[in-house]
Protein backbone atom coordinates (compact mmCIF):
# COMPACT_ATOMS: atom_id res chain seq x y z
CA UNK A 1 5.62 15.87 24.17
CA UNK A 2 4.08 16.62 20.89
CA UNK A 3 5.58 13.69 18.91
CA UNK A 4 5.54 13.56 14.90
CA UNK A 5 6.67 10.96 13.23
CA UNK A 6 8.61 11.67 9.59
CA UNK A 7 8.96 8.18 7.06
CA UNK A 8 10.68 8.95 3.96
CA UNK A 9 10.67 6.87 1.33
CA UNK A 10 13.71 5.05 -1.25
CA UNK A 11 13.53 8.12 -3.42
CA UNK A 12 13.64 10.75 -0.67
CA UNK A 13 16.92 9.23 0.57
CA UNK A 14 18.43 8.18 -2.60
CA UNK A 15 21.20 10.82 -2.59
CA UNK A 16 22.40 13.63 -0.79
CA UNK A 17 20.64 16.16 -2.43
CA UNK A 18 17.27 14.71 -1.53
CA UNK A 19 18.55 13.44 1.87
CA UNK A 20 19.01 17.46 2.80
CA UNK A 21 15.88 18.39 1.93
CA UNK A 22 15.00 15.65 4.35
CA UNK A 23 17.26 17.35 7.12
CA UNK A 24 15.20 20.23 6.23
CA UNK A 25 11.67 18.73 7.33
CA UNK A 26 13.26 17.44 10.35
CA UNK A 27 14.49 20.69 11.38
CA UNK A 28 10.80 22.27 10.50
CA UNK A 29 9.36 20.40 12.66
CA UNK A 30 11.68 21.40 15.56
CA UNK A 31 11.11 24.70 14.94
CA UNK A 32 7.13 24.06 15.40
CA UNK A 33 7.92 22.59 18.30
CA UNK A 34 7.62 19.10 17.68
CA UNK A 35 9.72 16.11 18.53
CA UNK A 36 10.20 14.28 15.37
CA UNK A 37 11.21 10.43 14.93
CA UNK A 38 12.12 9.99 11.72
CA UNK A 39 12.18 6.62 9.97
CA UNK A 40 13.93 6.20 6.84
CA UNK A 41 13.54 3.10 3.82
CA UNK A 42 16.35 1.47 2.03
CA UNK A 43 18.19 4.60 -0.51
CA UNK A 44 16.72 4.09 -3.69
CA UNK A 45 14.87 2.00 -5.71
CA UNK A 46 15.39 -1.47 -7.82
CA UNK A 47 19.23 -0.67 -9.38
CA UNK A 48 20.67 1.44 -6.67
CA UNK A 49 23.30 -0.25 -4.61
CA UNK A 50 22.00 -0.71 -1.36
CA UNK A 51 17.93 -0.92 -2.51
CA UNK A 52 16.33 -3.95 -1.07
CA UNK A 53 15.41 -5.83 -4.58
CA UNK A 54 19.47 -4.52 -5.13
CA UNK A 55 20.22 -6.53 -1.85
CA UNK A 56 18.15 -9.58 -3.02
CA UNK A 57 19.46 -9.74 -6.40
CA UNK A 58 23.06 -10.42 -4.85
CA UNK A 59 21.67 -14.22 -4.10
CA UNK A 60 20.83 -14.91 -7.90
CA UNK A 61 21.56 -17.51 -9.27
CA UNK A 62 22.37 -18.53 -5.82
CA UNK A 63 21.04 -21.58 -4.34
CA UNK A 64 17.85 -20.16 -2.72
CA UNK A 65 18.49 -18.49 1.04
CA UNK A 66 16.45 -19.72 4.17
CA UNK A 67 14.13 -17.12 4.97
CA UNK A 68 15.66 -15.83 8.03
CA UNK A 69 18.74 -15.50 6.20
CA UNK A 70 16.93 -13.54 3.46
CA UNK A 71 15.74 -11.16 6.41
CA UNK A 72 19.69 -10.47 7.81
CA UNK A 73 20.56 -9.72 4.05
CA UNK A 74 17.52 -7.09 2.99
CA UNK A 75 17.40 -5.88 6.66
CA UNK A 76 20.82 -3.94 6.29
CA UNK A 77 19.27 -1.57 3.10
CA UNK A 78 17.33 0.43 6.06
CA UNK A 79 20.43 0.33 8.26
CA UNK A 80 22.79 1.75 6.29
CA UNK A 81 20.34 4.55 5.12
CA UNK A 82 19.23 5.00 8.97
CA UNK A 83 22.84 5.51 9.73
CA UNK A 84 23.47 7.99 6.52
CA UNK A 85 20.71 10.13 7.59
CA UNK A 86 21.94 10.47 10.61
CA UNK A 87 25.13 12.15 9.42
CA UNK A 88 23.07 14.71 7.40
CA UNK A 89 21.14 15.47 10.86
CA UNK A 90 24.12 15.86 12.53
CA UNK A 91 25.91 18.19 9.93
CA UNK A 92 22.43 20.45 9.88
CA UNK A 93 23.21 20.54 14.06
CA UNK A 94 20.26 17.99 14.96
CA UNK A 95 21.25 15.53 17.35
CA UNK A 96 20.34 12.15 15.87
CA UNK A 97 20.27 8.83 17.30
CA UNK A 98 20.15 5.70 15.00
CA UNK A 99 18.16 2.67 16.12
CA UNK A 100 16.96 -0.78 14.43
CA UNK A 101 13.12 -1.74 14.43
CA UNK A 102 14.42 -3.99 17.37
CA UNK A 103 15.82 -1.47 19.15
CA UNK A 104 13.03 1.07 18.23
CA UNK A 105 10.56 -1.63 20.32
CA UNK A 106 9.21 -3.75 16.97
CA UNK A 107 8.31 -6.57 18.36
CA UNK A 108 7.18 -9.53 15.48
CA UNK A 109 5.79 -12.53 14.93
CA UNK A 110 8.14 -15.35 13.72
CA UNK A 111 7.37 -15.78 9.66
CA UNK A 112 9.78 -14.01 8.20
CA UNK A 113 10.14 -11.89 4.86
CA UNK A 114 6.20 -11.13 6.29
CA UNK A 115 5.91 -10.85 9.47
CA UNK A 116 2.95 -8.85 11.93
CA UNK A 117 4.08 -6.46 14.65
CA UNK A 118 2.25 -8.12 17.90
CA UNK A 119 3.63 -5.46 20.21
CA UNK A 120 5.74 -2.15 20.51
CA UNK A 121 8.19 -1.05 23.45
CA UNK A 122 8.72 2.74 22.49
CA UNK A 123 10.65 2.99 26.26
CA UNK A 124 13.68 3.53 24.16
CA UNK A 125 12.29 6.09 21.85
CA UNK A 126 10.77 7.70 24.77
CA UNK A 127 14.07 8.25 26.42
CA UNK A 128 16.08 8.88 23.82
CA UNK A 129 13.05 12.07 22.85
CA UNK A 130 13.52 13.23 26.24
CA UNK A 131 17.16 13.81 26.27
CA UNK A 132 16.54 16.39 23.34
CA UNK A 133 17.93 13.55 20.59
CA UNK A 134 16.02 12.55 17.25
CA UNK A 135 15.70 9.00 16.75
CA UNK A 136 16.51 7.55 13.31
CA UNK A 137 14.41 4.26 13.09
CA UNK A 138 15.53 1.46 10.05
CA UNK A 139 11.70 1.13 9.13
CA UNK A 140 10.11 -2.53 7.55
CA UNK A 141 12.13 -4.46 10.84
CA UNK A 142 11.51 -5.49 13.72
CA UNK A 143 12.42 -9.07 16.41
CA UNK A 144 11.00 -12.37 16.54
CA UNK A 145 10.20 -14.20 19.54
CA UNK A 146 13.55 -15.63 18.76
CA UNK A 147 15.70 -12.74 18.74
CA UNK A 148 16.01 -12.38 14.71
CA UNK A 149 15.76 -10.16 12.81
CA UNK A 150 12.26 -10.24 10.91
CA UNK A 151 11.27 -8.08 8.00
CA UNK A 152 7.47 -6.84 7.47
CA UNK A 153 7.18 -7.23 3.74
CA UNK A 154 6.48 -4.42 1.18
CA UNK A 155 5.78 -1.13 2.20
CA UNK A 156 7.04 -2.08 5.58
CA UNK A 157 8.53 1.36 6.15
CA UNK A 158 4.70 2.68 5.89
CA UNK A 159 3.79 0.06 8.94
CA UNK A 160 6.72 0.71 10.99
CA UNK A 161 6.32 4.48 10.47
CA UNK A 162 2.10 4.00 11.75
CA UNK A 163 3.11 1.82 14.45
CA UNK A 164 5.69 3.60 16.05
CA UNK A 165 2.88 7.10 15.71
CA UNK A 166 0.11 4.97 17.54
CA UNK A 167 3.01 4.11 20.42
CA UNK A 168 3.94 7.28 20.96
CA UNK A 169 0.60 9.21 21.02
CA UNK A 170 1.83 11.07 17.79
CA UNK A 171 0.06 14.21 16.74
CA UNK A 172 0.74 12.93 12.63
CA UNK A 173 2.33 10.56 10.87
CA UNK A 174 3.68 12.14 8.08
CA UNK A 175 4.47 10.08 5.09
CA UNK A 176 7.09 11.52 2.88
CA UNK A 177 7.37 10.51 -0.80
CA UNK A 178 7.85 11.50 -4.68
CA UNK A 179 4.09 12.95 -5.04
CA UNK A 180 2.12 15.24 -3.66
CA UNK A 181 -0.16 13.03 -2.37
CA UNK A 182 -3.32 10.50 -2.68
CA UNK A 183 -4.22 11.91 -6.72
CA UNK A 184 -8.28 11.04 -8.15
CA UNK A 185 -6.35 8.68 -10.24
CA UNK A 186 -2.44 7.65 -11.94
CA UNK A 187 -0.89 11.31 -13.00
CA UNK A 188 0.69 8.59 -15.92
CA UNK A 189 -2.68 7.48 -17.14
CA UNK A 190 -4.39 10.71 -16.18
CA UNK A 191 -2.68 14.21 -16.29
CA UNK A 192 -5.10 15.83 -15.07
CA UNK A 193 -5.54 13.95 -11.75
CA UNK A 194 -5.64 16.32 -9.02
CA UNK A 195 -4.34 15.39 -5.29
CA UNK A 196 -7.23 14.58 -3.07
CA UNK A 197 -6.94 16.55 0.00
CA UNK A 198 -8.67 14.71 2.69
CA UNK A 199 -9.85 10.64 2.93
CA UNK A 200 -11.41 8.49 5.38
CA UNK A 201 -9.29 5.21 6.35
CA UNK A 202 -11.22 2.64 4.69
CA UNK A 203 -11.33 4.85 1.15
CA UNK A 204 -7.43 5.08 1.37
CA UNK A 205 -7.76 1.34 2.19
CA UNK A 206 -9.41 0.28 -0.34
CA UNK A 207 -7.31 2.21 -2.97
CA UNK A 208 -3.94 0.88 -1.63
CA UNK A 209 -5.73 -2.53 -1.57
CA UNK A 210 -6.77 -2.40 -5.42
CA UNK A 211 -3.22 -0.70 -7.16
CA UNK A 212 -2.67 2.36 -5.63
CA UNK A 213 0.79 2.51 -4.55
CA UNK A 214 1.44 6.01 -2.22
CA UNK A 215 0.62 3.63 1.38
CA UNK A 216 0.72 0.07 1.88
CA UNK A 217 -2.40 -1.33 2.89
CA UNK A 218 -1.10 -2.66 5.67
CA UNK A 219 -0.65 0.49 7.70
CA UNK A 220 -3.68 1.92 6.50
CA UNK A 221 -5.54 -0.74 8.52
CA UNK A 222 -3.13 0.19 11.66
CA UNK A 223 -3.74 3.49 11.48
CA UNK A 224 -7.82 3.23 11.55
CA UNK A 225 -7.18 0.98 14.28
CA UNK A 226 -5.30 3.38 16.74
CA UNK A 227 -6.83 6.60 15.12
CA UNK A 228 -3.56 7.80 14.09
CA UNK A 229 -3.85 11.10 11.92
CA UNK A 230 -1.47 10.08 8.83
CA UNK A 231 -0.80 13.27 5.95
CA UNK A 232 1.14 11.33 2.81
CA UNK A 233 2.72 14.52 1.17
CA UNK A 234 5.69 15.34 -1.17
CA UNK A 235 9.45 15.53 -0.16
CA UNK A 236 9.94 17.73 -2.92
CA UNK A 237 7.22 20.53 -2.25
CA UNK A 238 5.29 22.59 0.12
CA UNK A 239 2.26 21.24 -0.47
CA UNK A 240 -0.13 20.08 2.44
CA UNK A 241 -0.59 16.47 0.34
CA UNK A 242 -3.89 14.03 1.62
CA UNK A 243 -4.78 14.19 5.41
CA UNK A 244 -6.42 10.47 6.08
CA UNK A 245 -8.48 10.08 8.86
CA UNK A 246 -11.25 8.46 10.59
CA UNK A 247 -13.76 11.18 7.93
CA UNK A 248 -17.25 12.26 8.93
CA UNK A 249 -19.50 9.32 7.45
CA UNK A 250 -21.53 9.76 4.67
CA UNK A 251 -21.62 13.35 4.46
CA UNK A 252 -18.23 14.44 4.24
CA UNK A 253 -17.53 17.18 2.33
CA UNK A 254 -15.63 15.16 -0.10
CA UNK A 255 -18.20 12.18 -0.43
CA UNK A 256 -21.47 14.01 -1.34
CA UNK A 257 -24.49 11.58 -1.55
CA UNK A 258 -25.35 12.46 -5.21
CA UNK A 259 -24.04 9.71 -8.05
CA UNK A 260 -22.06 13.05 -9.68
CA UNK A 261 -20.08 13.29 -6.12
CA UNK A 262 -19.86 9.83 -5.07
CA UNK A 263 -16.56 8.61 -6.28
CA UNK A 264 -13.12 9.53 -4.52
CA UNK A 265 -10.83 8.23 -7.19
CA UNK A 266 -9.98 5.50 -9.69
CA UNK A 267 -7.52 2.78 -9.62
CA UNK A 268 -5.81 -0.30 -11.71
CA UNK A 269 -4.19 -2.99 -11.72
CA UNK A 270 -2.76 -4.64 -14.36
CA UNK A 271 -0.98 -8.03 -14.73
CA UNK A 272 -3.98 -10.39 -13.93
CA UNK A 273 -4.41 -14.16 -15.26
CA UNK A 274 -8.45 -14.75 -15.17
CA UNK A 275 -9.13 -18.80 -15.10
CA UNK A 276 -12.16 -20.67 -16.32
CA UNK A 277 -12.76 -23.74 -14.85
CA UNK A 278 -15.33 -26.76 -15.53
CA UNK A 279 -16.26 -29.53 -12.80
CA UNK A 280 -15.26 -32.40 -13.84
CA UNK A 281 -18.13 -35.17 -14.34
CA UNK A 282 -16.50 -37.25 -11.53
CA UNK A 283 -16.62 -34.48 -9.01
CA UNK A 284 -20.04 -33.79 -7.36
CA UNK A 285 -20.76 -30.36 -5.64
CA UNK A 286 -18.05 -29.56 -3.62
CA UNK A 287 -15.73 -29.42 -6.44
CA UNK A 288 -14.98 -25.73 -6.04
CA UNK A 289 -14.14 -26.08 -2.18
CA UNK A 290 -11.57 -28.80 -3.02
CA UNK A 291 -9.80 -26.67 -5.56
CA UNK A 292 -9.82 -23.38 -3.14
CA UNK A 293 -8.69 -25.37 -0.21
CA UNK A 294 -5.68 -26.45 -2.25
CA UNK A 295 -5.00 -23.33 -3.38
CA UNK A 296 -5.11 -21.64 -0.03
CA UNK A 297 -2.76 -24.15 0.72
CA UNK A 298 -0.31 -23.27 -1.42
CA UNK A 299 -0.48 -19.67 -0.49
CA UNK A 300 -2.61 -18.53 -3.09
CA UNK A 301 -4.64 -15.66 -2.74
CA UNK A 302 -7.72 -15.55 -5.08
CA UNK A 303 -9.82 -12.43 -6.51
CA UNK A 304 -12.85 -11.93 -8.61
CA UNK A 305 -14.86 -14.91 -7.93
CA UNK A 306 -18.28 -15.98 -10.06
CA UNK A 307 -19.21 -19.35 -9.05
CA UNK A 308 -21.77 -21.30 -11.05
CA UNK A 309 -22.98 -24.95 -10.67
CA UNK A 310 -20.87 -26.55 -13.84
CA UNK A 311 -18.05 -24.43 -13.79
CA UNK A 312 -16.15 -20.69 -12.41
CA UNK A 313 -14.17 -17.52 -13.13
CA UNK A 314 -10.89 -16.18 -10.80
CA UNK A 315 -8.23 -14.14 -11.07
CA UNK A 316 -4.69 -14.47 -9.44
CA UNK A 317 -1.71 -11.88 -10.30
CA UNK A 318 0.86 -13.32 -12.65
CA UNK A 319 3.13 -14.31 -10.41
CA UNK A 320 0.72 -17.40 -9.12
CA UNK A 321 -0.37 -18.53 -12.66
CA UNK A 322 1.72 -21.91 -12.51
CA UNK A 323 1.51 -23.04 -9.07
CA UNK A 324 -2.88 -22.82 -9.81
CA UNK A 325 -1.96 -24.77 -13.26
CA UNK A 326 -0.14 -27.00 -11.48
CA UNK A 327 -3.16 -27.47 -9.06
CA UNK A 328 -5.57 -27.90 -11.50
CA UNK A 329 -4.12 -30.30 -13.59
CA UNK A 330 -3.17 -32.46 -10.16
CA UNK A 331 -7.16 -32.17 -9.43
CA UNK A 332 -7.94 -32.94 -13.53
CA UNK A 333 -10.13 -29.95 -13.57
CA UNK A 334 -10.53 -28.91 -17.51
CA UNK A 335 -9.41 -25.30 -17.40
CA UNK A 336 -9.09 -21.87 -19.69
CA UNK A 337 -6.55 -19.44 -18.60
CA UNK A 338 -6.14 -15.89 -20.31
CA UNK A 339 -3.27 -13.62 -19.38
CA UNK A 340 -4.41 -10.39 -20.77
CA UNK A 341 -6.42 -8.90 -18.01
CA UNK A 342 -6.76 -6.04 -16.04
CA UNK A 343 -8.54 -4.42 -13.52
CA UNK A 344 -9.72 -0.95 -12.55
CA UNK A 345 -12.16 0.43 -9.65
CA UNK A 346 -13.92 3.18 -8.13
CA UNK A 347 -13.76 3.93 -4.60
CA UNK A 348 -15.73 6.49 -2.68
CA UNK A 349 -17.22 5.95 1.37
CA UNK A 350 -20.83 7.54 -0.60
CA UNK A 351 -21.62 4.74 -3.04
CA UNK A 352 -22.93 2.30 -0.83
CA UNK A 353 -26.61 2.11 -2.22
CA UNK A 354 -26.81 5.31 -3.80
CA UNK A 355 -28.51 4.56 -6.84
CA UNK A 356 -27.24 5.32 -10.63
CA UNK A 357 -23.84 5.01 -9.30
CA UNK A 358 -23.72 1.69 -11.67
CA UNK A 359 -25.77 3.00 -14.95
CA UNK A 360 -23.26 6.09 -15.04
CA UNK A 361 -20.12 3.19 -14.54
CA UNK A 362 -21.57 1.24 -17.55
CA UNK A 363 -22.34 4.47 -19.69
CA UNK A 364 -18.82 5.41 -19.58
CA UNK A 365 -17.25 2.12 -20.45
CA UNK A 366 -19.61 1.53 -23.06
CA UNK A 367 -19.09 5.03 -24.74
CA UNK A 368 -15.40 4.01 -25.26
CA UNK A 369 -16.60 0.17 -26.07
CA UNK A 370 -14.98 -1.27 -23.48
CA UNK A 371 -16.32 -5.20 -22.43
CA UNK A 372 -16.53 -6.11 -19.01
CA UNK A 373 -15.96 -9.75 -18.03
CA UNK A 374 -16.34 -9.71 -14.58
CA UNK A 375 -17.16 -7.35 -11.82
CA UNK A 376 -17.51 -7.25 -8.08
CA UNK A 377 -18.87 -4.60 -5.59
CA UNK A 378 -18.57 -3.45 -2.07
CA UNK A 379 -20.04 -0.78 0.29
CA UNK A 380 -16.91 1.45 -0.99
CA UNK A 381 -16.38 0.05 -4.39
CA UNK A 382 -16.90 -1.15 -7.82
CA UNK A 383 -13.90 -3.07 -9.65
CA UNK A 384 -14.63 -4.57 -13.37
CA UNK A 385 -12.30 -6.90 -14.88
CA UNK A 386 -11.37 -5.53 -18.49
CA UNK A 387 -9.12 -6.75 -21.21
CA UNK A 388 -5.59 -5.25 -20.49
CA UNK A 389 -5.58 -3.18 -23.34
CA UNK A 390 -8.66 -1.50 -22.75
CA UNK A 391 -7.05 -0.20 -18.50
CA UNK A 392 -6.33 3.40 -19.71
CA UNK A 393 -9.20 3.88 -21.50
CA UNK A 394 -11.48 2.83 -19.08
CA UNK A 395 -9.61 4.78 -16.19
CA UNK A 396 -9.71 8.00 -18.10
CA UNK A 397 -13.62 7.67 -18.91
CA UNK A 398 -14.14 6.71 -15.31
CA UNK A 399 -12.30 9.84 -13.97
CA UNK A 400 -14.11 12.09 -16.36
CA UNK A 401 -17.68 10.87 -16.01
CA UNK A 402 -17.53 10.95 -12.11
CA UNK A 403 -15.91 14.48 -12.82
CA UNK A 404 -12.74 13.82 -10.48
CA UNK A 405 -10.90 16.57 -11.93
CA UNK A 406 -12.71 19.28 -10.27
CA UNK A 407 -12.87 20.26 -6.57
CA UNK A 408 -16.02 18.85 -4.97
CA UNK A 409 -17.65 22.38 -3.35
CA UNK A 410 -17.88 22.34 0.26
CA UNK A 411 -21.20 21.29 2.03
């Protein structure tokens, strides 16, 4: 069989306008001759009735819910738009057949709210393509060792969707949403971003990873590791969107080794508390490992690290500022916090020592006279901590000296 798998996202399925157009791709790809699974997100975003953060807000002011119990509640968002698909399949003469994660073969770990798929059963999926039906999968769920439900966290949709394409030997995995694809940089911050038409896994990786949100990380990774083809294109238009796959190295067409061609596209994220910290004179050299072991501890995850003998710099988003105050001042480490920061990157597979790549970075930023504070670097990218009020600025320089908004010429 030549299998494609369809996820559409919260604002593809939002209403019955949109979920007809999403009828409509299903049906396309029958007519090509493909047999399409098709696995659907809770309708809607944040506000609509049955969105997950809708579902969640039911238990406030609540007494907080048990995990698992938090998984049974959020769980039913994808159910009851799994099942509501269905009926538009049916009325368009498709022959649908709704399934859970569980059912679908998602087989979990047990930590629930984020839990890893550790194996995949598609025998049910497999029969149910064979007798001419199209299954309609509740994506981010799956079972626990203990028969609960589990949920896979954020973007979970995106993992189930990967997973279920590197099960079935899937020709695509085509990820349905409100753009038209991967853009060179945030259409908000940058109108003239164009859509990127082709990316290696580890660039779309890495821009997931530092703020873009069109594919979660997480099934990025999943799809390099079972070289599943993914396209992330538009619900709403013809376009042929970003193809990601495993690229060409160095030289792709795309990537060219030159510092004018070396970036892919730009990224931010805002909403970042940056600490200072001193060692206390009562704490000899492993100071630093005590306070990261805590923190890992506590579940903590830490970015932007410069580590110096008498004192260091990280950053943790927002949402973890008090649990590292509270840390710190357990520890008595003397400590500076500032909640105005941002950050913003550059990704591209060709930057890896190429040189100049740096100089023409610091040229832009400097033209506009924006301070960096910190800054890190990998083989793929460069991300500079900034004042928050300086992120646009620095993502529209970055996007115009590296030229993003015009097609790179072929090879």
């Amino acid at each position: 069989m030549r299998v494609v798998v369809q996820k559409f996202g919260g604002t593809s399925v939002r209403e019955a306008k949109q979920r007809r157009l999403v009828a409509r791709w299903v049906t396309e790809a029958l007519e090509h001759g493909y047999r399409p699974v098709v696995v659907v997100s809770a309708m809607g975003r944040a506000g609509d009735a049955y969105a997950t953060d809708t579902l969640l807000n039911l238990l406030d002011p609540l007494p907080s819910a048990p995990p698992e119990e938090i998984d049974l509640l959020v769980h039913c968002g994808e159910i009851i738009s799994a099942v509501v698909m269905a009926g538009h399949l049916r009325q368009s003469g498709l022959n649908p057949e709704v399934m859970s994660g569980g059912r679908a073969g998602i087989q979990t770990d047990d930590r629930h709210t984020d839990a890893q798929i550790i194996n995949l059963d598609p025998s049910e999926l497999k029969i149910s393509l064979e007798a001419g039906r199209v299954p309609v999968v509740a994506g981010f769920q799956g079972i626990g060792s203990d028969g609960l439900v589990t949920t896979l966290g954020r973007g979970g949709s995106d993992t189930t969707a990967v997973a279920l394409g590197a099960a079935l030997d899937a020709e695509v995995v085509e990820i349905f949403t409100d753009v038209d694809g991967i853009k060179t940089a945030d259409p908000r911050i940058v109108p003239e971003a164009r859509t990127i038409r082709e990316m290696d896994y580890h660039e779309v990786f890495q821009l997931a990873n530092l703020g873009a949100r069109v594919i979660h990380p997480r099934a990025v990774e999943l799809a390099r590791q079972f070289s599943v083809p993914v396209r992330i294109r538009s619900t709403f238009s013809q376009g042929q969107g970003t193809l990601v796959g495993p690229g060409r190295g160095v030289l792709d067409s795309w990537a060219h080794r030159d510092p004018s061609h070396a970036v892919t596209g730009v990224t931010q994220l805002r909403d970042l508390i940056q600490f200072q910290v001193t060692r206390p004179t009562t704490f000899a050299s492993n100071w630093i490992y005590r306070l990261f072991d805590l923190l890992g501890e506590q579940g903590v995850s830490v970015d932007l690290i410069n580590l110096f003998p008498d004192h260091a710099y990280f950053c943790v988003m927002e949402p973890a500022r008090l649990t590292v105050e509270h840390v710190l001042s357990d520890l008595g480490f003397p400590y500076a916090v500032y909640d105005d920061r941002a950050k913003v990157s550059i990704v591209g597979s060709a930057i890896q020592g190429l040189p100049g790549v740096v100089g023409r970075v610091m040229e832009a930023l400097s033209r506009e006279d924006i301070r960096v504070l910190q800054s890190a670097d990998s083989h793929a990218t460069i991300t500079l901590l900034l004042e928050r009020k300086d992120m646009e600025a620095a993502v529209r320089a970055l996007h115009q000296q590296f030229g993003l908004d015009r097609e790179v010429p072929p090879l």
